[in-house]
Protein backbone atom coordinates (compact mmCIF):
# COMPACT_ATOMS: atom_id res chain seq x y z
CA UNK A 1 0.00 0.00 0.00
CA UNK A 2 1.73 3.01 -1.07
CA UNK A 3 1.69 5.94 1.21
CA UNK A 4 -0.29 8.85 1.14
CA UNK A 5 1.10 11.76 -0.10
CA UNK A 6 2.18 14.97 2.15
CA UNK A 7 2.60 18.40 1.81
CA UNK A 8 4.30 21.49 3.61
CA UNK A 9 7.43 19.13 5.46
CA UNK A 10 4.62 16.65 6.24
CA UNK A 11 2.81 18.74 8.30
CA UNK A 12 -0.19 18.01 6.10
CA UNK A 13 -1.10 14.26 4.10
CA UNK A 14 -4.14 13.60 2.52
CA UNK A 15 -6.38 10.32 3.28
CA UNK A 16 -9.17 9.20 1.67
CA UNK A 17 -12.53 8.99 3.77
CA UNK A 18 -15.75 8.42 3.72
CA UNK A 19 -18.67 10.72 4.11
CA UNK A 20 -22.43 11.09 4.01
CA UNK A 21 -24.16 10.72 0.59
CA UNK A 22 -27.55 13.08 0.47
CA UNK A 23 -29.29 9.90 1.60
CA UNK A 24 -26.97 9.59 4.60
CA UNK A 25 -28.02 13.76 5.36
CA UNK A 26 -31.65 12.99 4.49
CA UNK A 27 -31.55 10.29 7.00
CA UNK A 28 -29.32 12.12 9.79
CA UNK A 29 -32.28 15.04 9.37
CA UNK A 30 -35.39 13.13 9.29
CA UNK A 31 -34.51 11.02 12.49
CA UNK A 32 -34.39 13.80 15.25
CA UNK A 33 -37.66 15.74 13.38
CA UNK A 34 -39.73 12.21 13.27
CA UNK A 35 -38.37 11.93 17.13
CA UNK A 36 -39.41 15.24 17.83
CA UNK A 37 -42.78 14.65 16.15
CA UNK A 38 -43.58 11.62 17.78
CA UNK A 39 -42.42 12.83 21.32
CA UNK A 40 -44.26 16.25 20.68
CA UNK A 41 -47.68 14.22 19.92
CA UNK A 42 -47.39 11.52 22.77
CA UNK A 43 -46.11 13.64 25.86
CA UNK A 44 -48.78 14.90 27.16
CA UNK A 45 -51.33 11.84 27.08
CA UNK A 46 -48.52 10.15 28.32
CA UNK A 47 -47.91 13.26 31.58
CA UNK A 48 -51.92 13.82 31.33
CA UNK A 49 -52.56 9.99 32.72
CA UNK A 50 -55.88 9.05 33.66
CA UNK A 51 -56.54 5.52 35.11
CA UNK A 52 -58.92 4.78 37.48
CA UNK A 53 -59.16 1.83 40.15
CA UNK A 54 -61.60 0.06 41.68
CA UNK A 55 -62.56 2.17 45.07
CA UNK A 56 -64.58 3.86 47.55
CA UNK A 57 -61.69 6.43 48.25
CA UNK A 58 -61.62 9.49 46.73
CA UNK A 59 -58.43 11.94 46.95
CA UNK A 60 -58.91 15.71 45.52
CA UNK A 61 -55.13 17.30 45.89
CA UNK A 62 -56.29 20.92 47.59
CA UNK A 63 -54.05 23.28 45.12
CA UNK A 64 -55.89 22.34 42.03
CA UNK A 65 -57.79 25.54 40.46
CA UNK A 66 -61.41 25.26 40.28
CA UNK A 67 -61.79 23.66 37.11
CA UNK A 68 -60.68 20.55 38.70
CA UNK A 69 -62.21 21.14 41.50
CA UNK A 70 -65.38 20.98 39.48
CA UNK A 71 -64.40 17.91 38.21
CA UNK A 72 -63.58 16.48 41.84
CA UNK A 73 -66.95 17.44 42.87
CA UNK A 74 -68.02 15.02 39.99
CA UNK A 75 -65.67 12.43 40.36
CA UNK A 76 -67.53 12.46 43.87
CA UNK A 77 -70.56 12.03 42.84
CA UNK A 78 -70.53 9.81 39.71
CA UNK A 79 -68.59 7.23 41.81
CA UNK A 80 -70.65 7.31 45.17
CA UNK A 81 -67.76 7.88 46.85
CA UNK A 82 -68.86 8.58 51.09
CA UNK A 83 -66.11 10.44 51.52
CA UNK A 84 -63.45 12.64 49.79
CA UNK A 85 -59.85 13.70 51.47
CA UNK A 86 -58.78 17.04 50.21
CA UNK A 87 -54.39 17.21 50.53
CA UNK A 88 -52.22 19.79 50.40
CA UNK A 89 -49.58 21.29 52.59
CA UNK A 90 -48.87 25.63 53.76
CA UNK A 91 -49.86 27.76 51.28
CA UNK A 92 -47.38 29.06 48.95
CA UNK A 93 -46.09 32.25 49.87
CA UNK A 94 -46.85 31.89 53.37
CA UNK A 95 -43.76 30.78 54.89
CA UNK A 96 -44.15 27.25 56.13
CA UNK A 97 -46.59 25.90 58.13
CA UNK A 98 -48.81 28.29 60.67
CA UNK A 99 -52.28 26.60 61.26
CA UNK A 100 -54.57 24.21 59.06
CA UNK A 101 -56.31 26.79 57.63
CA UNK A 102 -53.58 28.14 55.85
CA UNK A 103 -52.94 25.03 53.96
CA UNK A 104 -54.04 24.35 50.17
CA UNK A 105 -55.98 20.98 52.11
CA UNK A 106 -58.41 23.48 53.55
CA UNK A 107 -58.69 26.01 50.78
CA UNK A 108 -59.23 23.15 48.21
CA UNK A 109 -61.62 21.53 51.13
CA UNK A 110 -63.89 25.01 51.20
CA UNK A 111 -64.14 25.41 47.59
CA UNK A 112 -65.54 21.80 47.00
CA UNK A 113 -68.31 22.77 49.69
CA UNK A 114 -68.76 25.27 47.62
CA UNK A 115 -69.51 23.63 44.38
CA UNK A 116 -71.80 21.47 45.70
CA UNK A 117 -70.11 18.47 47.96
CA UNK A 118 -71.99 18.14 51.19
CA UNK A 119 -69.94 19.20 54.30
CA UNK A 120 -70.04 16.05 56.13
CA UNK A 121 -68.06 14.07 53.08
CA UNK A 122 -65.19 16.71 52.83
CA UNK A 123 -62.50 15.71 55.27
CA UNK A 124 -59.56 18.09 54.89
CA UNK A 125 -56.06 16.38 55.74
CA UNK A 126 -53.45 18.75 56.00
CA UNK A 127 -49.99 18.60 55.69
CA UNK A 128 -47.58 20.69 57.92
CA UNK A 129 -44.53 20.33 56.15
CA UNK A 130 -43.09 22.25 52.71
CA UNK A 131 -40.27 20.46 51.95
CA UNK A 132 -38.80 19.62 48.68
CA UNK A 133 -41.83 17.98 47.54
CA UNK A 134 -44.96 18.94 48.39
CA UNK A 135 -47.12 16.07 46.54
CA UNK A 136 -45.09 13.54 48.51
CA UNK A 137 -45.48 15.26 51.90
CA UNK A 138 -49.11 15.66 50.94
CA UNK A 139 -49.51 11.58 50.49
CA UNK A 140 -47.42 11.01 53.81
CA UNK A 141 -49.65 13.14 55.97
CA UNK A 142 -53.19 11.07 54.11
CA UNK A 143 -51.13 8.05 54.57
CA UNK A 144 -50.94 8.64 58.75
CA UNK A 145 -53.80 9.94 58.93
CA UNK A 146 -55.61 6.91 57.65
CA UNK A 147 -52.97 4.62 60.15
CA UNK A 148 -54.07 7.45 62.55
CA UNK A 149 -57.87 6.38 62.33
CA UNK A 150 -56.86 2.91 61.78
CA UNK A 151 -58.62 3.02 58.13
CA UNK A 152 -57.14 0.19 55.94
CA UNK A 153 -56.87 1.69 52.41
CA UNK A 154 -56.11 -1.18 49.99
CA UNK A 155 -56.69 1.50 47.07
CA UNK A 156 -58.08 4.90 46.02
CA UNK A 157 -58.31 7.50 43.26
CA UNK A 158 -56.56 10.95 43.41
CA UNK A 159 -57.63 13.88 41.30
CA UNK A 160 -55.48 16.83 40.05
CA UNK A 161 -54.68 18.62 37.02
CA UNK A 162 -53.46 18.02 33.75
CA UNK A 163 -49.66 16.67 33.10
CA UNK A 164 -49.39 16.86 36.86
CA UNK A 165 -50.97 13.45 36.62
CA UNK A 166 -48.19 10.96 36.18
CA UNK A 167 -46.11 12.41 38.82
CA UNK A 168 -48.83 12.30 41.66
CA UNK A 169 -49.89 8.94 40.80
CA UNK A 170 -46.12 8.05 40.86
CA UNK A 171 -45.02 9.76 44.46
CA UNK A 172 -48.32 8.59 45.97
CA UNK A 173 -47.41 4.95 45.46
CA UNK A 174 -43.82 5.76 46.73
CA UNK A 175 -45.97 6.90 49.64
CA UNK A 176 -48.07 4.33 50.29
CA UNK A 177 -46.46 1.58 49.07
CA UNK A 178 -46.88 -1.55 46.60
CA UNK A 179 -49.95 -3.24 48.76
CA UNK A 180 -52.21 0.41 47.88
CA UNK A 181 -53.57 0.65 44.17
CA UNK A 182 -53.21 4.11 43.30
CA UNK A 183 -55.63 5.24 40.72
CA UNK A 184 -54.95 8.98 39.16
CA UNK A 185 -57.45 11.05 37.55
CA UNK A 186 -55.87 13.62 35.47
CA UNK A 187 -58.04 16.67 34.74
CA UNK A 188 -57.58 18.70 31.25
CA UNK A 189 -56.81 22.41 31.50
CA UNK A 190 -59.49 24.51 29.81
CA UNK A 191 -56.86 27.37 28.85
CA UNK A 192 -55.44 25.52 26.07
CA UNK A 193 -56.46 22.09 23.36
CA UNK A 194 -54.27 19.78 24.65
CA UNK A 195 -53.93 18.42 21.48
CA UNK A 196 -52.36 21.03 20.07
CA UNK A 197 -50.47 21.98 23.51
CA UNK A 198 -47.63 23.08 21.50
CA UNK A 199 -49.14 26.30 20.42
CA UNK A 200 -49.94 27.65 23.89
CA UNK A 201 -47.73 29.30 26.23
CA UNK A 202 -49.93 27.21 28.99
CA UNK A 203 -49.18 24.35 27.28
CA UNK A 204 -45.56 24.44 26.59
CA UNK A 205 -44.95 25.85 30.20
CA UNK A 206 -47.08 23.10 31.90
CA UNK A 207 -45.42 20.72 29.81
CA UNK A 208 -41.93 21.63 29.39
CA UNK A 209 -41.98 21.68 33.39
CA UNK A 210 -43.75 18.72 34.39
CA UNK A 211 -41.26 16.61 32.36
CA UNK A 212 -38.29 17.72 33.73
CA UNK A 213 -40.15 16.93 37.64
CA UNK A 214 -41.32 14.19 36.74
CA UNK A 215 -37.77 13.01 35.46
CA UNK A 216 -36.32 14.41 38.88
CA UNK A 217 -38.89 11.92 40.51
CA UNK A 218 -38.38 9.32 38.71
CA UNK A 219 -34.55 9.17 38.16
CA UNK A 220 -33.28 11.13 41.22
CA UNK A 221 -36.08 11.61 44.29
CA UNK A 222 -35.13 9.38 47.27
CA UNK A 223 -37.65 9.51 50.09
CA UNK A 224 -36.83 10.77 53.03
CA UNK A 225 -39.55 8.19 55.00
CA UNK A 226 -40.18 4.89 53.31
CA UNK A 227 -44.06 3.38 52.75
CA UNK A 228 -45.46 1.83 55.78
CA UNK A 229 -47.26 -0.99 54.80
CA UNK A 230 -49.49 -0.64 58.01
C-alpha cells in the first residue's frame, strides 16, 4: 500500500474517507424531526394519565384551580364515593406551616363545599410540612392519617390537574407503598387544546416543566420516610 502523499514538510497528508451521501443527510435530518414529532404528539397523554381503580376512596389534591375542582366534585358524585380527602400542605407564599387553615388541604376543602359536595363528606387532611416535595409530603400526611384512624386503604383514586398526573400517581405509590392501588385522575386544563399543547404558552410551560419533575422523581427523588405498609 503506497503511502499517502504529504505536503508542507509533512505537516499536512491527505487520506481518503468516507462521508455522508444526500441519503446519509436525508436520513441524519429526518430522524431527530420524526423523534421530535412523535415525542411532541405523545407527551402529554402520556404526563396527562388518567386511570382509574376500583374504590370507595376518593383523593382531591387541595391546590388544584377550580376547574378541577369541578371535576372532583363530579368524580364524587358519579362514583358514590362517602367520603373525599382534600391534601395539600402551607400555602405558597406563606412561609411554612402556621395553622390548618392556611394550607391548600383546607382552601381546596372550602371550595368543594362550595360547588356542591356536602360538608359532612369533605375531610380536609393537611400537611404541615413544605419540603422539597410537596405532593409527597401531601400523600405522607393522608397516609398517617388513615394509620391514625386505623382506616385500611387497599386502594383509592386521586384527582389533580393536567400533566401533573403521572407524577402524583407516581409519588403517591412511593408513599403508600406496593400493597395500595393508586388510581390517578388527570383533569384537562381549559386554557389551552391539549392536542395542540404546543401552540400555547400554557401548554408548553405546563409541559416543558412537568417533564423535567417528573424526570427528577423518577430518576433522582429518594424519600426521606419509606411506605409503611401498616
Amino acid at each position: 500500500m503506497s503511502k499517502p502523499p504529504k505536503k508542507f514538510w509533512g505537516i499536512l497528508t491527505r487520506r481518503e474517507r468516507w462521508g455522508l451521501s444526500w441519503r446519509g443527510w436525508l436520513i441524519v435530518i429526518l430522524v431527530p424531526v420524526l423523534a421530535a414529532g412523535f415525542l411532541i404528539l405523545t407527551v402529554h397523554p402520556f404526563l396527562a394519565i388518567t386511570q382509574r381503580v376500583d374504590t370507595d376512596a376518593l383523593v382531591v389534591e387541595g391546590w388544584v384551580h377550580e376547574y378541577a375542582i369541578l371535576a372532583g366534585m363530579e368524580e364524587f358524585k358519579a362514583g358514590h364515593y362517602p367520603r373525599v380527602y382534600v391534601t395539600g400542605g402551607p400555602v405558597t407564599g406563606s412561609g411554612g406551616y402556621t395553622t390548618d387553615y392556611n394550607t391548600s388541604a383546607h382552601v381546596g376543602a372550602t371550595l368543594l363545599r362550595k360547588v356542591g359536595v356536602p360538608a359532612e363528606s369533605v375531610q380536609m387532611v393537611p400537611s404541615h410540612l413544605m419540603g422539597r416535595d410537596r405532593t409527597y409530603d401531601s400523600a405522607i400526611a393522608l397516609r398517617d392519617w388513615f394509620h391514625e384512624k386505623k382506616m385500611a386503604v387497599g386502594s383509592l383514586n386521586v384527582v389533580t390537574e393536567n400533566t401533573h398526573a403521572r407524577r402524583t400517581r407516581l409519588l403517591f405509590q412511593e408513599a403508600f407503598g406496593k400493597d395500595v392501588k393508586v388510581g390517578i385522575i388527570a383533569v384537562p386544563n381549559p386554557d389551552y387544546d391539549v392536542k395542540h399543547w404546543w401552540r400555547y404558552s400554557d401548554g408548553v410551560r405546563e409541559v416543558t416543566g412537568e417533564v423535567i419533575a417528573y424526570l427528577y422523581a423518577r430518576l433522582f427523588f429518594h424519600p426521606s420516610e419509606p411506605a409503611n405498609p401498616s
